[in-house]
PDB file of N, CA and C in Angstrom:
ATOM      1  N   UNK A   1     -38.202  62.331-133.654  1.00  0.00           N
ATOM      2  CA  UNK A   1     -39.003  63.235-132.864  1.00  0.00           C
ATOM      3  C   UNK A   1     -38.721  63.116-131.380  1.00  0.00           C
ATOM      4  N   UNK A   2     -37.906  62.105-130.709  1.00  0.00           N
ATOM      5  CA  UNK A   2     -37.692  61.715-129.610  1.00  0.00           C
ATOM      6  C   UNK A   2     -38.852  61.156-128.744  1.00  0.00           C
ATOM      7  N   UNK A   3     -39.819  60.421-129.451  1.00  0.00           N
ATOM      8  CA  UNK A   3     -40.819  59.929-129.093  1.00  0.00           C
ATOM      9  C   UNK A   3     -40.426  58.542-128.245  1.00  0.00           C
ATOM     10  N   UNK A   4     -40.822  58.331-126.642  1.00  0.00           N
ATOM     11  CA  UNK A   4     -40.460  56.823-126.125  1.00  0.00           C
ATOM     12  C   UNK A   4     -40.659  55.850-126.802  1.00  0.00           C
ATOM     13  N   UNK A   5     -40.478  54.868-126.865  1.00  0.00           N
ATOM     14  CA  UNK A   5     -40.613  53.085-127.470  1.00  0.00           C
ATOM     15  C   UNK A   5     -40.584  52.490-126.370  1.00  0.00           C
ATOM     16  N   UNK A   6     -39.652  52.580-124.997  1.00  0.00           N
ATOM     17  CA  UNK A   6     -39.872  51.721-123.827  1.00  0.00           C
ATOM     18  C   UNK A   6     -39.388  52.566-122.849  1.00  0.00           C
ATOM     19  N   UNK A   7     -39.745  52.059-121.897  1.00  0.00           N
ATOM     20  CA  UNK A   7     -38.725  52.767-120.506  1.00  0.00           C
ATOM     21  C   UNK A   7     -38.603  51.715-119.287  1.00  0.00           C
ATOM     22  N   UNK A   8     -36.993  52.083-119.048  1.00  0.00           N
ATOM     23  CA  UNK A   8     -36.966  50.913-117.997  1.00  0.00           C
ATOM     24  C   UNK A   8     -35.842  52.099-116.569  1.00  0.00           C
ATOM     25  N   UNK A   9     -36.783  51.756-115.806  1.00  0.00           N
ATOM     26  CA  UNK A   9     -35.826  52.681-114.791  1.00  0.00           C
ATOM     27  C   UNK A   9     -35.373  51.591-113.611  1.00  0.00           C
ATOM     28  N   UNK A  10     -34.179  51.936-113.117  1.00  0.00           N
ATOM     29  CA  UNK A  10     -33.568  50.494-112.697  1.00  0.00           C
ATOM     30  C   UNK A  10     -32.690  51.554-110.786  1.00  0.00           C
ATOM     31  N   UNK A  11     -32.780  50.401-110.487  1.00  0.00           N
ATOM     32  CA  UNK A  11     -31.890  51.153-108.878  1.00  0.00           C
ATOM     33  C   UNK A  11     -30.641  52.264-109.517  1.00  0.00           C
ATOM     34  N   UNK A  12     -30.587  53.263-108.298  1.00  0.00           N
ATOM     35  CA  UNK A  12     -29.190  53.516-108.300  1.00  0.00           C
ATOM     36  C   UNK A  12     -27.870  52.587-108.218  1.00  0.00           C
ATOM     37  N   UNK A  13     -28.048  51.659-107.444  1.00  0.00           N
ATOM     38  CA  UNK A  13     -26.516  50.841-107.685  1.00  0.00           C
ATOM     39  C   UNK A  13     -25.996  50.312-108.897  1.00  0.00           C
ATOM     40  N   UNK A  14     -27.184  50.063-109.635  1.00  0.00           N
ATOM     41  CA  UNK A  14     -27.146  49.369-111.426  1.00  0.00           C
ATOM     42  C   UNK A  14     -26.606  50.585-111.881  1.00  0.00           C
ATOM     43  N   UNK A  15     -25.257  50.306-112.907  1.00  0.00           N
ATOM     44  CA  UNK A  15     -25.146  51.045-113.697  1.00  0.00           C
ATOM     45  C   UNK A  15     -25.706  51.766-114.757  1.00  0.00           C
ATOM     46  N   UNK A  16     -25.352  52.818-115.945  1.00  0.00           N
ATOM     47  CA  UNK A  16     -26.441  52.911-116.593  1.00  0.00           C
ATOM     48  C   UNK A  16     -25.942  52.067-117.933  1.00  0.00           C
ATOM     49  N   UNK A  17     -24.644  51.469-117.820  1.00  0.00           N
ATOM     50  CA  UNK A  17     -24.387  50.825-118.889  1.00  0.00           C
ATOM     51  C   UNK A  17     -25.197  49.688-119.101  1.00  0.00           C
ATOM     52  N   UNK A  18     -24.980  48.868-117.981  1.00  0.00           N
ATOM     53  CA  UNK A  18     -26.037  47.652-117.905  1.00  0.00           C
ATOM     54  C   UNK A  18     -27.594  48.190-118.047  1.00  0.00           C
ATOM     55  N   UNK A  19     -27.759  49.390-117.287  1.00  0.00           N
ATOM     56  CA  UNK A  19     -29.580  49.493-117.743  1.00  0.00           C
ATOM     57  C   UNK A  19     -29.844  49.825-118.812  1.00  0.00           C
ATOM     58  N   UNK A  20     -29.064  50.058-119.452  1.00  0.00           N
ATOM     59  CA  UNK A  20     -29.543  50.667-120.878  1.00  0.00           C
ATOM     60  C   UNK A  20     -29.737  49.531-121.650  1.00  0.00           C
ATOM     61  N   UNK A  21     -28.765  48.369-121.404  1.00  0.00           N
ATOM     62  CA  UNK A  21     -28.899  47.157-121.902  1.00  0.00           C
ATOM     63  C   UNK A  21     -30.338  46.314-121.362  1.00  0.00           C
ATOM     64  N   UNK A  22     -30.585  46.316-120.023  1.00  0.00           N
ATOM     65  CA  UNK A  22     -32.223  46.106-120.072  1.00  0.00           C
ATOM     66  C   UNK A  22     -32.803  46.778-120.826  1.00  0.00           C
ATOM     67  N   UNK A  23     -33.181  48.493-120.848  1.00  0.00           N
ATOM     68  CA  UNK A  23     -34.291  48.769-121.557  1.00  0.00           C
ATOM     69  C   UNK A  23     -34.348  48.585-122.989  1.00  0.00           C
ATOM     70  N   UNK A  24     -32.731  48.351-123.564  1.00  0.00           N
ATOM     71  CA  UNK A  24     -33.157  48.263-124.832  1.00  0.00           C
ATOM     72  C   UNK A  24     -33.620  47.243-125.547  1.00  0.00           C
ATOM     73  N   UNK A  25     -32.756  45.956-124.204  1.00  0.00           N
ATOM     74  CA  UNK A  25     -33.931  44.601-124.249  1.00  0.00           C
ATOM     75  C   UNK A  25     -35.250  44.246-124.676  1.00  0.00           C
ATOM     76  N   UNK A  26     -36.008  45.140-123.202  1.00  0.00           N
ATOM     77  CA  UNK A  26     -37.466  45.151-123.227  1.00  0.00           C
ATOM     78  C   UNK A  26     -37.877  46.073-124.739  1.00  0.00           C
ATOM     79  N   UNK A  27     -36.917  47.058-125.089  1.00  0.00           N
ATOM     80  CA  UNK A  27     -37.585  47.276-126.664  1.00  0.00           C
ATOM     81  C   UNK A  27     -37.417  46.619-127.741  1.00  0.00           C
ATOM     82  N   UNK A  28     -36.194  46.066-127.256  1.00  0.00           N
ATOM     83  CA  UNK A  28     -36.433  44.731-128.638  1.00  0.00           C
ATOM     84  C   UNK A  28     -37.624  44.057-128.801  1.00  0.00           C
ATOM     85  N   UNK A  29     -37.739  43.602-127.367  1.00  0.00           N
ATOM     86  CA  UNK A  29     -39.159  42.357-127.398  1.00  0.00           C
ATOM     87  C   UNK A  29     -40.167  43.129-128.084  1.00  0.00           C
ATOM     88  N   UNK A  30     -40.567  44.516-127.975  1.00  0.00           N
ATOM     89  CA  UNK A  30     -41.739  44.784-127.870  1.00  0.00           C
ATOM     90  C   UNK A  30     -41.702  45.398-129.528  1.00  0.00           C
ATOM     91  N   UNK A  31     -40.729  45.736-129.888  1.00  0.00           N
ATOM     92  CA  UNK A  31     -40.501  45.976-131.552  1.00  0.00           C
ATOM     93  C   UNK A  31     -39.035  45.018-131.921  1.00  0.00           C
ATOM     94  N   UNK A  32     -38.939  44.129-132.541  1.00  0.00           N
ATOM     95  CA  UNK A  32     -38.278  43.564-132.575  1.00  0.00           C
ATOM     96  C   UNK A  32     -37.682  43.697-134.499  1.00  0.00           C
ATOM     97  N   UNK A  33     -38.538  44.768-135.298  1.00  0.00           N
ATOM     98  CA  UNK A  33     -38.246  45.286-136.467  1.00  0.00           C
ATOM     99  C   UNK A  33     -36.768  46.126-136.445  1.00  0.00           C
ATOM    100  N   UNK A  34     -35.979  46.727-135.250  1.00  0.00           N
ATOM    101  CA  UNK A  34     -35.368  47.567-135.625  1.00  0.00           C
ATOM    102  C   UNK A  34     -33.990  47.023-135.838  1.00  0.00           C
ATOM    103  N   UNK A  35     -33.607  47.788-136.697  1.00  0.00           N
ATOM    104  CA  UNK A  35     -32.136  47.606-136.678  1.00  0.00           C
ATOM    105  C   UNK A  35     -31.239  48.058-136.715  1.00  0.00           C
ATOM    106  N   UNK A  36     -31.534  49.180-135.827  1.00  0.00           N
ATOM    107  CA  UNK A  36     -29.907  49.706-135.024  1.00  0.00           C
ATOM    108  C   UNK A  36     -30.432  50.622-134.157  1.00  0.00           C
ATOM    109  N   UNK A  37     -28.960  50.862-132.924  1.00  0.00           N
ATOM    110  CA  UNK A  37     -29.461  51.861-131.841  1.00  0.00           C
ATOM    111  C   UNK A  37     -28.316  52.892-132.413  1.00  0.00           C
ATOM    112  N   UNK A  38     -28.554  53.668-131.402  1.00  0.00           N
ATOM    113  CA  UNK A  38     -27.812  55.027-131.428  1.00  0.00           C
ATOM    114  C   UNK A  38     -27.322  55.256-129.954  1.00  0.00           C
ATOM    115  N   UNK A  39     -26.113  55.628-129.849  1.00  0.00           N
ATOM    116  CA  UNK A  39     -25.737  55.593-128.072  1.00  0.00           C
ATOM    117  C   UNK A  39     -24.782  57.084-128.107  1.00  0.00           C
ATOM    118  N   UNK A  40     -24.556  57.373-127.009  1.00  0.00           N
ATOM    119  CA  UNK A  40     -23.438  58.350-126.757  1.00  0.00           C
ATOM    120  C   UNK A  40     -21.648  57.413-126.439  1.00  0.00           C
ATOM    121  N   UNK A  41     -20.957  57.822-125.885  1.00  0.00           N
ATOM    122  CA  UNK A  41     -19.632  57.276-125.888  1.00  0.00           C
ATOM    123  C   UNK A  41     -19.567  56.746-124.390  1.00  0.00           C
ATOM    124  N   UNK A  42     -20.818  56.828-123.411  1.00  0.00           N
ATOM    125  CA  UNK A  42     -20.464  56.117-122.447  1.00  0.00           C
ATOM    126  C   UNK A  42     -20.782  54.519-122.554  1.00  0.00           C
ATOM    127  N   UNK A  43     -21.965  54.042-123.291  1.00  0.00           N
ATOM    128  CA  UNK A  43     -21.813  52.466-123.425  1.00  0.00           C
ATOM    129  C   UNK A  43     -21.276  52.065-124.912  1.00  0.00           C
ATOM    130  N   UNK A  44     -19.930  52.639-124.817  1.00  0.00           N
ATOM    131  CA  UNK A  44     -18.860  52.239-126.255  1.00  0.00           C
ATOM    132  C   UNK A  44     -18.855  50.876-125.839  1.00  0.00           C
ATOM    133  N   UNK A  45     -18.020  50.125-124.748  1.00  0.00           N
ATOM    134  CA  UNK A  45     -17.725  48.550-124.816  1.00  0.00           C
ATOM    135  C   UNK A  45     -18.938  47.615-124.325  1.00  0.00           C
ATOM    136  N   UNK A  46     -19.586  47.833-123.207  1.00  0.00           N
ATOM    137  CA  UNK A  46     -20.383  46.922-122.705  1.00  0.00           C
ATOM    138  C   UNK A  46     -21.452  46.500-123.541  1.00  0.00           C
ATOM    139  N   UNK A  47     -22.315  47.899-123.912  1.00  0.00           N
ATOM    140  CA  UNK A  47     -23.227  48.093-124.712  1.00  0.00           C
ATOM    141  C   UNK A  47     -23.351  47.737-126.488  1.00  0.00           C
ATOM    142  N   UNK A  48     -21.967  48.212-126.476  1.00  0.00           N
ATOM    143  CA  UNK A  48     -21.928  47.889-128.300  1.00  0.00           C
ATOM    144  C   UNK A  48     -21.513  46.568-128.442  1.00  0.00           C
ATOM    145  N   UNK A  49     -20.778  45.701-127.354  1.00  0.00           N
ATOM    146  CA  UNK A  49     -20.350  44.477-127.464  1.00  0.00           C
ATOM    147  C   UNK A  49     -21.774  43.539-127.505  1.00  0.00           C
ATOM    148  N   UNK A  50     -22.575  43.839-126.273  1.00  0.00           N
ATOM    149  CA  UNK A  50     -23.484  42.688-126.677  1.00  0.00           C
ATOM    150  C   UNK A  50     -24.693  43.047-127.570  1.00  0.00           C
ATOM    151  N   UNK A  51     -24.938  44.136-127.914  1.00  0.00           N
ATOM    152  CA  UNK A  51     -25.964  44.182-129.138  1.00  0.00           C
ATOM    153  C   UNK A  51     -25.152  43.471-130.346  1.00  0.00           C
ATOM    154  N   UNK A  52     -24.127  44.303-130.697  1.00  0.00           N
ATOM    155  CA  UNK A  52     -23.075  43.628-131.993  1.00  0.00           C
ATOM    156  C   UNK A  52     -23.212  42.017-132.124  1.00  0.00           C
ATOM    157  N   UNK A  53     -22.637  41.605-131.182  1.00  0.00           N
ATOM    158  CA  UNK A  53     -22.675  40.276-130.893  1.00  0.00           C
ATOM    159  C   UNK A  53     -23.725  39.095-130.853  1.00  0.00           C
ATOM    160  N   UNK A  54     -23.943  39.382-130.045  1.00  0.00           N
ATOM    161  CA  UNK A  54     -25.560  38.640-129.909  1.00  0.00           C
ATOM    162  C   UNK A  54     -26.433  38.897-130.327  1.00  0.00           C
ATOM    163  N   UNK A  55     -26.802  40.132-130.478  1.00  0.00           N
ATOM    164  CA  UNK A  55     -28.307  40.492-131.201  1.00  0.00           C
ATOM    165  C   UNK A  55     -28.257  40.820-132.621  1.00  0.00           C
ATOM    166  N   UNK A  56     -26.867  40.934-133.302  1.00  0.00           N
ATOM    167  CA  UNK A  56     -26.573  41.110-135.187  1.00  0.00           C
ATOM    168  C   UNK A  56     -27.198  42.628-134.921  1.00  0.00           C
ATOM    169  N   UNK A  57     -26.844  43.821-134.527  1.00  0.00           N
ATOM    170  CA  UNK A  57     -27.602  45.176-134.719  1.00  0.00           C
ATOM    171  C   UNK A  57     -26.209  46.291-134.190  1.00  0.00           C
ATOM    172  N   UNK A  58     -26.124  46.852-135.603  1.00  0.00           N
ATOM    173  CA  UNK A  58     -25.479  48.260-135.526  1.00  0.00           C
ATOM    174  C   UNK A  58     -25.530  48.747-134.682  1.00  0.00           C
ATOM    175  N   UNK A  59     -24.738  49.134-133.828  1.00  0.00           N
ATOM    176  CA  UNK A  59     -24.624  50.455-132.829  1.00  0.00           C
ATOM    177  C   UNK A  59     -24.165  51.522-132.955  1.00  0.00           C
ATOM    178  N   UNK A  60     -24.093  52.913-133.202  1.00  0.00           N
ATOM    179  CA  UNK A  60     -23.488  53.928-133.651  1.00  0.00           C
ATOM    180  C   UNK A  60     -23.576  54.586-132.442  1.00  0.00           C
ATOM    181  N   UNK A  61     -22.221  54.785-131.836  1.00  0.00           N
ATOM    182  CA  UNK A  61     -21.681  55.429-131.041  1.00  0.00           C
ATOM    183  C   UNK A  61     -21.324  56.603-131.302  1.00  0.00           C
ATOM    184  N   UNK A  62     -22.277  57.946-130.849  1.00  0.00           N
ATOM    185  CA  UNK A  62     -21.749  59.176-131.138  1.00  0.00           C
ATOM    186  C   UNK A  62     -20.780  60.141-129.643  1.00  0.00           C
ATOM    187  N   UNK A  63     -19.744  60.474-130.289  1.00  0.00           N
ATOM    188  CA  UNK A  63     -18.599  60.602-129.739  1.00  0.00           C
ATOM    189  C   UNK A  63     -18.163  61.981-129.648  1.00  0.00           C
ATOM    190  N   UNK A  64     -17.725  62.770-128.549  1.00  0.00           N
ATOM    191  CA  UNK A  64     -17.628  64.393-128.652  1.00  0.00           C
ATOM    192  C   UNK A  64     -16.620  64.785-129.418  1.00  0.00           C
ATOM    193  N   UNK A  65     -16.669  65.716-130.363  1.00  0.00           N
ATOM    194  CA  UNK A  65     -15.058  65.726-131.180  1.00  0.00           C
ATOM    195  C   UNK A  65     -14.140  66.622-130.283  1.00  0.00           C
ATOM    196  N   UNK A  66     -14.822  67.813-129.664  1.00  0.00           N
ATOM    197  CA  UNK A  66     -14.148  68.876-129.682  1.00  0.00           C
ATOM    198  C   UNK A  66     -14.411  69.323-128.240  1.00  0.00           C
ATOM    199  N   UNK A  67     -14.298  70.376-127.538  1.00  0.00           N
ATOM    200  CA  UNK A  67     -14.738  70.568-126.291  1.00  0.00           C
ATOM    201  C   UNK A  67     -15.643  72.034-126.395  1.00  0.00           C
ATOM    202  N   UNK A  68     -15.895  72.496-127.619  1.00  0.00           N
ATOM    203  CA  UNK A  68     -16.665  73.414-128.107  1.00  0.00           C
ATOM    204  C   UNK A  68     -18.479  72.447-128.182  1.00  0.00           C
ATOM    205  N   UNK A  69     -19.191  74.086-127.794  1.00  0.00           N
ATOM    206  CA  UNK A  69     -20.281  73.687-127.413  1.00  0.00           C
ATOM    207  C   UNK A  69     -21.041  73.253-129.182  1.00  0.00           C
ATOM    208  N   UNK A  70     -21.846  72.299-129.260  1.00  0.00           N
ATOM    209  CA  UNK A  70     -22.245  72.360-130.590  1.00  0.00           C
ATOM    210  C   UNK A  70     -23.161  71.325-130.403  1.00  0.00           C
ATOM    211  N   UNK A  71     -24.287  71.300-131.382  1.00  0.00           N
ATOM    212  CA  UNK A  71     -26.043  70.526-131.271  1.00  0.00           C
ATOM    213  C   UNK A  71     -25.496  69.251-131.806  1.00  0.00           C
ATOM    214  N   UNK A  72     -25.626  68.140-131.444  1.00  0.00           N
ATOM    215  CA  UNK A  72     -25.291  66.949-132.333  1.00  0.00           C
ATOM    216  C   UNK A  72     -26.647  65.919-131.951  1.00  0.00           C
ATOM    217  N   UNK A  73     -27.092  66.244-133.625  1.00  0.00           N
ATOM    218  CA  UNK A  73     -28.654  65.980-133.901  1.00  0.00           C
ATOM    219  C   UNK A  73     -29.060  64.897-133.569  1.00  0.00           C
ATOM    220  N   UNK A  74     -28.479  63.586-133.084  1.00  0.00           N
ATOM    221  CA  UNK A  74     -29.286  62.031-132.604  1.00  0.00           C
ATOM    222  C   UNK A  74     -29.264  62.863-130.748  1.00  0.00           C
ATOM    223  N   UNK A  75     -27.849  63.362-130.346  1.00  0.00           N
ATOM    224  CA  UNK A  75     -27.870  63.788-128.925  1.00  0.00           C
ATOM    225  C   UNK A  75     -28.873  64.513-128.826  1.00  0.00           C
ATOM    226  N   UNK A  76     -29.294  65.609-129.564  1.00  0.00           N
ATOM    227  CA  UNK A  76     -30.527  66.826-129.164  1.00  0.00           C
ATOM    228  C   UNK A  76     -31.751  66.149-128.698  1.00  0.00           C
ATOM    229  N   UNK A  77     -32.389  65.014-129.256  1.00  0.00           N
ATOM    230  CA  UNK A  77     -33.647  64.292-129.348  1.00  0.00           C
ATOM    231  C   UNK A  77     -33.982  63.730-127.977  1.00  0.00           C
ATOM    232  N   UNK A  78     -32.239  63.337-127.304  1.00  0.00           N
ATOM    233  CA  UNK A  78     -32.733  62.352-126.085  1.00  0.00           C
ATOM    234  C   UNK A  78     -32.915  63.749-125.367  1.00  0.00           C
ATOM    235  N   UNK A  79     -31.690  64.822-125.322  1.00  0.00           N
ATOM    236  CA  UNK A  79     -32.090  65.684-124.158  1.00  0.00           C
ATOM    237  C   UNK A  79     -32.593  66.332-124.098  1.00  0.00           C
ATOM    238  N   UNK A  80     -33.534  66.266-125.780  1.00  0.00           N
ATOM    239  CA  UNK A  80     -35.516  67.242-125.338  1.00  0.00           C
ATOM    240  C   UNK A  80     -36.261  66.031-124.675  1.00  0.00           C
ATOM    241  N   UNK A  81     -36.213  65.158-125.220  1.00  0.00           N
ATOM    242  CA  UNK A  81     -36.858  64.178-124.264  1.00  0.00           C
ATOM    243  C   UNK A  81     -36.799  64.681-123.003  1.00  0.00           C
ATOM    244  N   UNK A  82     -35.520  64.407-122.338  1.00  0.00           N
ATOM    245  CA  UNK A  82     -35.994  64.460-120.608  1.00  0.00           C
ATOM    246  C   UNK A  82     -36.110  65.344-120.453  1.00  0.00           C
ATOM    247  N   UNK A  83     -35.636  66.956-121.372  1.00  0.00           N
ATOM    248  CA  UNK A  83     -36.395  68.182-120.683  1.00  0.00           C
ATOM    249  C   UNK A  83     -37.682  68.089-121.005  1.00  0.00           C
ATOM    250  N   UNK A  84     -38.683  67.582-121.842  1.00  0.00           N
ATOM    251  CA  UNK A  84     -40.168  67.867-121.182  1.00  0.00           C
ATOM    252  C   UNK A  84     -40.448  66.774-120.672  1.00  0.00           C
ATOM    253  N   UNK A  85     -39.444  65.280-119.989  1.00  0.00           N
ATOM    254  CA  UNK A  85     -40.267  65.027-118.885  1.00  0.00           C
ATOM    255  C   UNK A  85     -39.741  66.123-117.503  1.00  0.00           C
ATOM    256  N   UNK A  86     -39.353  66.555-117.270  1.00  0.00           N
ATOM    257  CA  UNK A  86     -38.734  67.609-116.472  1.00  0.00           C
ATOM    258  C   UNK A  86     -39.865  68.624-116.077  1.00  0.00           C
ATOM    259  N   UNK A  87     -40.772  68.620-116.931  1.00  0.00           N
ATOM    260  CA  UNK A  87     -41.808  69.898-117.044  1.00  0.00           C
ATOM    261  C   UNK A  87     -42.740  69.310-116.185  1.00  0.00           C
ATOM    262  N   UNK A  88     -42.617  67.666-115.939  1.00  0.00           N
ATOM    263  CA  UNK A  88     -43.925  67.083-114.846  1.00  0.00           C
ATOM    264  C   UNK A  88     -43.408  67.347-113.472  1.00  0.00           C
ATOM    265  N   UNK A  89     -43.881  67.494-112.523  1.00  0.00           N
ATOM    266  CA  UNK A  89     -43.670  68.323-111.346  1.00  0.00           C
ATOM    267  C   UNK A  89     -43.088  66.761-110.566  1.00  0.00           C
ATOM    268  N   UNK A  90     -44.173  66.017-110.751  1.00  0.00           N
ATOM    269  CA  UNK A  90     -43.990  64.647-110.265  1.00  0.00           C
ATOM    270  C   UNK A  90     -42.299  63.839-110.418  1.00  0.00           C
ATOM    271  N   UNK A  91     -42.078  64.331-112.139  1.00  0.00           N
ATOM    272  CA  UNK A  91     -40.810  63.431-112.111  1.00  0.00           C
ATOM    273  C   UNK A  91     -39.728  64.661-111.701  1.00  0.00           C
ATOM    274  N   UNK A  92     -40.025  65.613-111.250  1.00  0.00           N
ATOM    275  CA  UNK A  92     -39.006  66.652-110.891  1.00  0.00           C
ATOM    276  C   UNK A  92     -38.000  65.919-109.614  1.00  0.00           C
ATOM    277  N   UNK A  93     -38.460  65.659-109.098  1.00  0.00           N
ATOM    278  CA  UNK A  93     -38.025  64.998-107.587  1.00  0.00           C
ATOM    279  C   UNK A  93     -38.071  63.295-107.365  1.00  0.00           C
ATOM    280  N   UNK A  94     -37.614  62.863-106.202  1.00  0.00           N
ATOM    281  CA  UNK A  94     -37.456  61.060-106.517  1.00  0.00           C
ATOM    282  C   UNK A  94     -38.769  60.745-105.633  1.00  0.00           C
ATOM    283  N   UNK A  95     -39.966  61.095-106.033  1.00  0.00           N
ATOM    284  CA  UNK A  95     -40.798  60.656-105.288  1.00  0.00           C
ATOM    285  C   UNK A  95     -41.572  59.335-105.373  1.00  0.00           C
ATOM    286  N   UNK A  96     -41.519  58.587-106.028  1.00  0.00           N
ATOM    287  CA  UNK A  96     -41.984  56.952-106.181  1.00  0.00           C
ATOM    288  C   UNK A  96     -40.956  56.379-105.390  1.00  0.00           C
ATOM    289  N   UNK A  97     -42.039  55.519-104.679  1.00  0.00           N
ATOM    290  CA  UNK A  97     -41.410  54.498-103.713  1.00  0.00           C
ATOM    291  C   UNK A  97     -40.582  53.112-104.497  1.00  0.00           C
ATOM    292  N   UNK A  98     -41.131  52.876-106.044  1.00  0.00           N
ATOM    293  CA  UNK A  98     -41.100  51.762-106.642  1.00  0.00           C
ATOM    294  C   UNK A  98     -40.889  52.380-107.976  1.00  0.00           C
ATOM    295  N   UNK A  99     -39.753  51.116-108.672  1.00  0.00           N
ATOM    296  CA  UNK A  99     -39.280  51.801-109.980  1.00  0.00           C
ATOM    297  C   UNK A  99     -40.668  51.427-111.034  1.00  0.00           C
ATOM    298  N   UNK A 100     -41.329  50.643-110.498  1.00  0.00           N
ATOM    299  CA  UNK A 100     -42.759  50.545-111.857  1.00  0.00           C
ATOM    300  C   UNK A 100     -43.216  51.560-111.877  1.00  0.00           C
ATOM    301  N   UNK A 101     -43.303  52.409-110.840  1.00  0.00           N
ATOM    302  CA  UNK A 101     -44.350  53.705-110.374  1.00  0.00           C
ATOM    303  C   UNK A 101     -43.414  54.798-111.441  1.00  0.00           C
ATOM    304  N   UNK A 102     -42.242  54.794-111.051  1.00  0.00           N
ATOM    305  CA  UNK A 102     -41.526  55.845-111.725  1.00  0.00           C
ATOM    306  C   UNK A 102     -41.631  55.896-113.373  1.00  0.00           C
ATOM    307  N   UNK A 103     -41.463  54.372-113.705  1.00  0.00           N
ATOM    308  CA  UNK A 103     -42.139  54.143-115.352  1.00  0.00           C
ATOM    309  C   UNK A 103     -43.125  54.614-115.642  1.00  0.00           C
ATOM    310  N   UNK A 104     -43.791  54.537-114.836  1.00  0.00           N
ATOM    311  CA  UNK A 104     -45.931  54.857-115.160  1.00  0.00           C
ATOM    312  C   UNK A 104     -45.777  55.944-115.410  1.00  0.00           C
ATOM    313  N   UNK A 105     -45.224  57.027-114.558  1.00  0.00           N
ATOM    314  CA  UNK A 105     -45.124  58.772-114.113  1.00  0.00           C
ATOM    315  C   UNK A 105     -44.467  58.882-115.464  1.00  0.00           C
ATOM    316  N   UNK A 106     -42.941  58.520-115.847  1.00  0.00           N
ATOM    317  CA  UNK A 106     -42.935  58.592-117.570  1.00  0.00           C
ATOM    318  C   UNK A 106     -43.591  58.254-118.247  1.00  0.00           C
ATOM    319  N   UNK A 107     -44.245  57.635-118.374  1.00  0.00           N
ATOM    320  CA  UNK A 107     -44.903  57.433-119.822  1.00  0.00           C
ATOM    321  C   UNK A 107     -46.486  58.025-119.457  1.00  0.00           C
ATOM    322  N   UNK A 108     -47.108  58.237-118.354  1.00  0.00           N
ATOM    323  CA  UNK A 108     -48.473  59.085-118.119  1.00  0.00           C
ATOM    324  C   UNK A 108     -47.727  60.961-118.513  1.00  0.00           C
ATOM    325  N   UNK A 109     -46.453  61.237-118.248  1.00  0.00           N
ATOM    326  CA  UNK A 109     -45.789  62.865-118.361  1.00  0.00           C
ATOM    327  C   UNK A 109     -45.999  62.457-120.176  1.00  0.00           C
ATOM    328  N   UNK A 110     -44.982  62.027-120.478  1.00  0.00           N
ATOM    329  CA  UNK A 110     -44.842  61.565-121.878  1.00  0.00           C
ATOM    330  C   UNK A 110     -46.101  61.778-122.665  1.00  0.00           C
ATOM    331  N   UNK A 111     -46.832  60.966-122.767  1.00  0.00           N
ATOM    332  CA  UNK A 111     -48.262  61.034-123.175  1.00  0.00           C
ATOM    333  C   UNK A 111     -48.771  62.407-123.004  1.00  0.00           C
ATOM    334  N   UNK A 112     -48.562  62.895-121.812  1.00  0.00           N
ATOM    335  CA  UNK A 112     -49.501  64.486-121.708  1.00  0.00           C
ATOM    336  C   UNK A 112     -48.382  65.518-122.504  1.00  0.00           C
ATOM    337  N   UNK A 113     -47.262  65.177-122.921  1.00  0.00           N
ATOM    338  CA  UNK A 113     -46.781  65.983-123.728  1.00  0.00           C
ATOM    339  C   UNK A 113     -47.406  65.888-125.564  1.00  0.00           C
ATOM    340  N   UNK A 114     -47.440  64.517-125.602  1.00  0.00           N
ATOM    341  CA  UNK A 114     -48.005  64.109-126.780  1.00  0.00           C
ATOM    342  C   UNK A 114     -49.174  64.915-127.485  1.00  0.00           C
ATOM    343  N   UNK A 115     -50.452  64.627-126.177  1.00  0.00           N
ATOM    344  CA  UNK A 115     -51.529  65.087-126.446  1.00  0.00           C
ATOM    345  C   UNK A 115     -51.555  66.633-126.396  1.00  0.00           C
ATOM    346  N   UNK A 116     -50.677  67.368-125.432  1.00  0.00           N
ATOM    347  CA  UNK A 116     -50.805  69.243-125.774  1.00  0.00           C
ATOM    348  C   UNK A 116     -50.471  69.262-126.878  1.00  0.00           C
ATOM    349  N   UNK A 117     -49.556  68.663-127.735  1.00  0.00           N
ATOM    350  CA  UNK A 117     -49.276  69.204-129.282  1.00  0.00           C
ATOM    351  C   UNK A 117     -50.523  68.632-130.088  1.00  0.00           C
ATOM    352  N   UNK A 118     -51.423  68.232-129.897  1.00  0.00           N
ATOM    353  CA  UNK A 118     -52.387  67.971-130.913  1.00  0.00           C
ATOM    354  C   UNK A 118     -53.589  69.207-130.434  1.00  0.00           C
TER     355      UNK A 118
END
C-alpha cells in the first residue's frame, strides 16, 4: 500500500546511498520481523552489500530494462508515496530548520493522508 514503517531524513551532503542505509537501520530496530527490502538500481553495491552481509536479508534490486515508459509495481508504491506527501504544502518547500522537524512534517502529512481515506 506504500504505507511508512520509518523515516529518516539526513543532510544534503550524505548521500542517499548511505541514508537509506540509516533509515533502513532505524526500521530494522523498530520491526526487526522483516526479511527483505526492495531497492531501485541506485543502492546495487553499497546498500545490497551490507544488508546481504551483515544483516542475512534479501535485497531485490529492481533494475530499468528498457528506456520505454512502463509501471514497475514495487517502484509505483514509493512514488505514490511521495506524491501525497507532496500534497502537504509544508513539505512542498525546505522549510524546517532541523531534520527531526522535517520527519515530524512526514509522518504528521502521512497520517493525514491515512485518516482522509477512512
Amino acid at each position: 500500500m506504500g504505507n511508512l514503517l520509518s523515516v529518516y531524513v539526513h543532510a544534503a551532503n550524505i548521500h542517499d546511498t548511505k541514508g537509506g542505509v540509516f533509515a533502513f537501520e532505524k526500521t530494522l530496530f523498530y520491526y526487526p520481523s522483516i526479511e527483505g527490502v526492495c531497492a531501485d538500481g541506485a543502492y546495487k553495491k553499497h546498500f545490497r552489500n551490507i544488508f546481504e552481509e551483515f544483516h542475512n536479508l534479501k535485497v531485490d534490486i529492481s533494475e530499468r530494462l528498457d528506456s520505454t515508459f512502463k509501471i514497475m509495481p514495487k517502484l509505483w508504491r514509493v512514488e505514490r508515496t511521495f506524491s501525497w506527501l507532496c500534497h502537504s504544502r509544508r513539505l512542498s518547500k525546505d522549510y524546517e530548520i532541523r531534520s527531526v522537524y522535517a520527519e515530524t512534517m512526514v509522518i504528521i502529512s502521512h497520517l493525514h493522508t491515512l485518516l482522509r481515506r477512512f
